[in-house]
C-alpha atoms as a PDB file:
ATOM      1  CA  UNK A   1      -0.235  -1.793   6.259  1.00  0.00           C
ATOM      2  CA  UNK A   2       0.910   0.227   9.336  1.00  0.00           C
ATOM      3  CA  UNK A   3       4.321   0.521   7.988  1.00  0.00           C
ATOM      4  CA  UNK A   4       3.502   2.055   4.618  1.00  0.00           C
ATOM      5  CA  UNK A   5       1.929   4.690   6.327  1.00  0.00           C
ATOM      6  CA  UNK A   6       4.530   8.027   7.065  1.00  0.00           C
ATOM      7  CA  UNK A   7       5.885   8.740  10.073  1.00  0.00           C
ATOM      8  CA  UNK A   8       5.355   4.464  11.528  1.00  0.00           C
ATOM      9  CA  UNK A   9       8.866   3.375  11.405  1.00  0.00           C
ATOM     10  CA  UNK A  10      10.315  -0.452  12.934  1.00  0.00           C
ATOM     11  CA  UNK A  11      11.137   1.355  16.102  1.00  0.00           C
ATOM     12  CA  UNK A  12       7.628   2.909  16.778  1.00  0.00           C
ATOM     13  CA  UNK A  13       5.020   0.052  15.077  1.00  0.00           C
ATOM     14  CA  UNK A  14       5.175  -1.988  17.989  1.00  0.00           C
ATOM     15  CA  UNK A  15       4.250   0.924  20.228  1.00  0.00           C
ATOM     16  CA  UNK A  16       1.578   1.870  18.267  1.00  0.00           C
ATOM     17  CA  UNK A  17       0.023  -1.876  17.649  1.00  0.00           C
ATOM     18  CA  UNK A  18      -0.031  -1.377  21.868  1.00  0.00           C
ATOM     19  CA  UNK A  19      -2.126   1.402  22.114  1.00  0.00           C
ATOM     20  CA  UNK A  20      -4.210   1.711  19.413  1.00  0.00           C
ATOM     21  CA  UNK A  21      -6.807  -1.337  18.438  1.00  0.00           C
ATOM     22  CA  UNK A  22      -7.073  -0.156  15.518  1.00  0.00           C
ATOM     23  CA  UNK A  23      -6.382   1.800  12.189  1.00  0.00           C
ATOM     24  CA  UNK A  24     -10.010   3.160  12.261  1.00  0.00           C
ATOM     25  CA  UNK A  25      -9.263   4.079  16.279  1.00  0.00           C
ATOM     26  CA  UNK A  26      -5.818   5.649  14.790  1.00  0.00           C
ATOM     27  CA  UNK A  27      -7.378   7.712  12.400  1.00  0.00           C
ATOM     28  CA  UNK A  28      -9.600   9.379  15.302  1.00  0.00           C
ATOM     29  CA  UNK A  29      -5.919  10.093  17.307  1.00  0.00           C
ATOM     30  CA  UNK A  30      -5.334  13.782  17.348  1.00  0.00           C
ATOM     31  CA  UNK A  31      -1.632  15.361  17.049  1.00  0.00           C
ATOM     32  CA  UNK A  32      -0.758  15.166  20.605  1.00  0.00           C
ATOM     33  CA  UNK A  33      -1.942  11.226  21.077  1.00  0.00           C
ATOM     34  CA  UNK A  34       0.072  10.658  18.163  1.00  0.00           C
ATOM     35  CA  UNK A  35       3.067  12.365  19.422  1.00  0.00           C
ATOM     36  CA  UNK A  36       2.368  10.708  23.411  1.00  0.00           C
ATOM     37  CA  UNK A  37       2.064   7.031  21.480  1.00  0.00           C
ATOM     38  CA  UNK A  38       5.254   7.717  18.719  1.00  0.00           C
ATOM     39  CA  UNK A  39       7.042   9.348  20.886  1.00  0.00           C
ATOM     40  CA  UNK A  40       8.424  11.833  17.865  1.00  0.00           C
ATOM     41  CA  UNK A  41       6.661  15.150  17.292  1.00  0.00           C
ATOM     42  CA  UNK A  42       7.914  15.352  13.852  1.00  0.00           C
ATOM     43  CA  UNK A  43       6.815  11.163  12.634  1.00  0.00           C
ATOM     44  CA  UNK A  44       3.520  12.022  14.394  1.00  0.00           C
ATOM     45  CA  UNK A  45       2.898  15.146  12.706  1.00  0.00           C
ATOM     46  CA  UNK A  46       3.594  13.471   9.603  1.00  0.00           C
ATOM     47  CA  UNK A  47       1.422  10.615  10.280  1.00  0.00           C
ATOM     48  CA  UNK A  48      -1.447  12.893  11.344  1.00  0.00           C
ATOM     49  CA  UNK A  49      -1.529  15.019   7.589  1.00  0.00           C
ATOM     50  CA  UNK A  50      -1.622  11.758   5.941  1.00  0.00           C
ATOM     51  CA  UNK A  51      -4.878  10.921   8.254  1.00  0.00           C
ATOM     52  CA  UNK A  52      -6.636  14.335   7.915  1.00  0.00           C
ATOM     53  CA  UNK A  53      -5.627  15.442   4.699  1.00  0.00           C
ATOM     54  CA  UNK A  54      -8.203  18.435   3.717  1.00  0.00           C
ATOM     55  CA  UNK A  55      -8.561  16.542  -0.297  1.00  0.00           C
ATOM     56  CA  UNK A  56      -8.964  12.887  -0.095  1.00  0.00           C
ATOM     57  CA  UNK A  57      -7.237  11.853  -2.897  1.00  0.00           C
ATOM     58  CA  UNK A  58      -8.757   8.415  -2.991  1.00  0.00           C
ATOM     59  CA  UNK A  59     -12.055   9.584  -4.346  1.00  0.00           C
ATOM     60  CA  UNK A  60     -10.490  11.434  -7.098  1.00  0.00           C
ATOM     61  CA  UNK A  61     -11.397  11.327 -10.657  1.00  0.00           C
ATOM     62  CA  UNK A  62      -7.651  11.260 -11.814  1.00  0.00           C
ATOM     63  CA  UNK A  63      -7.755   8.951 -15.228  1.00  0.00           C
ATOM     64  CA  UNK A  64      -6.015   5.386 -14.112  1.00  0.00           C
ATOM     65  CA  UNK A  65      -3.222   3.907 -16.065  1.00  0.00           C
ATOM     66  CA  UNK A  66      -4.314   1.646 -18.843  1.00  0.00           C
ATOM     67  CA  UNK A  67      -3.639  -1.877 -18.182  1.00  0.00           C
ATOM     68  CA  UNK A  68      -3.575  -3.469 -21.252  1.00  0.00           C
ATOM     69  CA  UNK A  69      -5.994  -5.874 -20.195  1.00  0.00           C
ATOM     70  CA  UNK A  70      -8.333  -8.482 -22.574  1.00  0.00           C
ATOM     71  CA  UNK A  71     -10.432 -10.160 -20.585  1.00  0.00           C
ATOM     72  CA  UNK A  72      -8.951 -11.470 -16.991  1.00  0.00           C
ATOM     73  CA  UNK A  73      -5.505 -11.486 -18.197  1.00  0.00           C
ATOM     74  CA  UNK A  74      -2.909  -9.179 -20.252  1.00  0.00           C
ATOM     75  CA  UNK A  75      -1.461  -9.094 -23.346  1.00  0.00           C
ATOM     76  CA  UNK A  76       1.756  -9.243 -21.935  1.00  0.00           C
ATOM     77  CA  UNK A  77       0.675 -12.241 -20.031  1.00  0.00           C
ATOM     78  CA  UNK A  78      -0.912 -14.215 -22.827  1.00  0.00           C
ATOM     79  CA  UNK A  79       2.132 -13.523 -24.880  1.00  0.00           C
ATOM     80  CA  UNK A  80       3.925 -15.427 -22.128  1.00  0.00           C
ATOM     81  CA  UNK A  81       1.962 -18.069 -21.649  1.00  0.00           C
ATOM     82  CA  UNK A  82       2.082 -18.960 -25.426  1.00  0.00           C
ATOM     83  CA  UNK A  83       5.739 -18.842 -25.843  1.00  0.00           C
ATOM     84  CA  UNK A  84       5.740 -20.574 -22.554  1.00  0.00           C
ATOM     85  CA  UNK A  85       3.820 -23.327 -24.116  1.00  0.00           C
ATOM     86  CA  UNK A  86       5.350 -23.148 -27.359  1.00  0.00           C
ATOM     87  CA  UNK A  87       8.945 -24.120 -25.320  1.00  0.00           C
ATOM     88  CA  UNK A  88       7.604 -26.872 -23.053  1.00  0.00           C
ATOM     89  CA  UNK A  89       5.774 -28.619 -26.151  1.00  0.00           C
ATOM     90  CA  UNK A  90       8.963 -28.710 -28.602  1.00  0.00           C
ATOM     91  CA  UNK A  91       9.908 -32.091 -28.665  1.00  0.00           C
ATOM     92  CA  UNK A  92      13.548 -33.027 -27.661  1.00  0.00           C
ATOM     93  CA  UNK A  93      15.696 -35.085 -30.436  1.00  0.00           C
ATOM     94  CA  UNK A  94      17.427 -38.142 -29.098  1.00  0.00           C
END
């Protein structure tokens, strides 16, 4: 999870896994922990927007992409499964 966030890289994760317990104690970091435990002004600045950005986008009412879903499983997927069956049932001709 660490390293989908911008600005923790493979040379700076390790460093950060360290000093911080965890991503609830990295969200309370402010710009110049970040920078001291990164050891990059620019990764830690980018790091710290994505923690304190002003419009949380993950309580937005943007409309969600349609799924396609009937019941617990797609169409796509039900279409598989059938010709999936449909294959492994044929029977071979000696």
């Amino acid at each position: 999870m660490l390293l989908k966030m911008p600005g923790i890289t493979t040379k700076n994760i390790y460093s950060v896994m360290k000093q911080v317990e965890s991503i609830a104690a990295l969200c309370q970091l402010n710009l110049q922990e970040l920078t001291a435990i990164l050891e990059n002004e620019m990764a830690a600045k980018q790091l710290h927007r994505f923690l304190h950005k002003a419009g949380d986008n993950t309580t937005s009412k943007a409309p969600m992409a349609k799924t396609g879903r009937s019941g617990s499983r797609s169409a796509s997927n039900e279409q598989w499964g059938t010709n999936l069956r449909s294959r492994t049932t044929r029977k071979r001709k000696v």
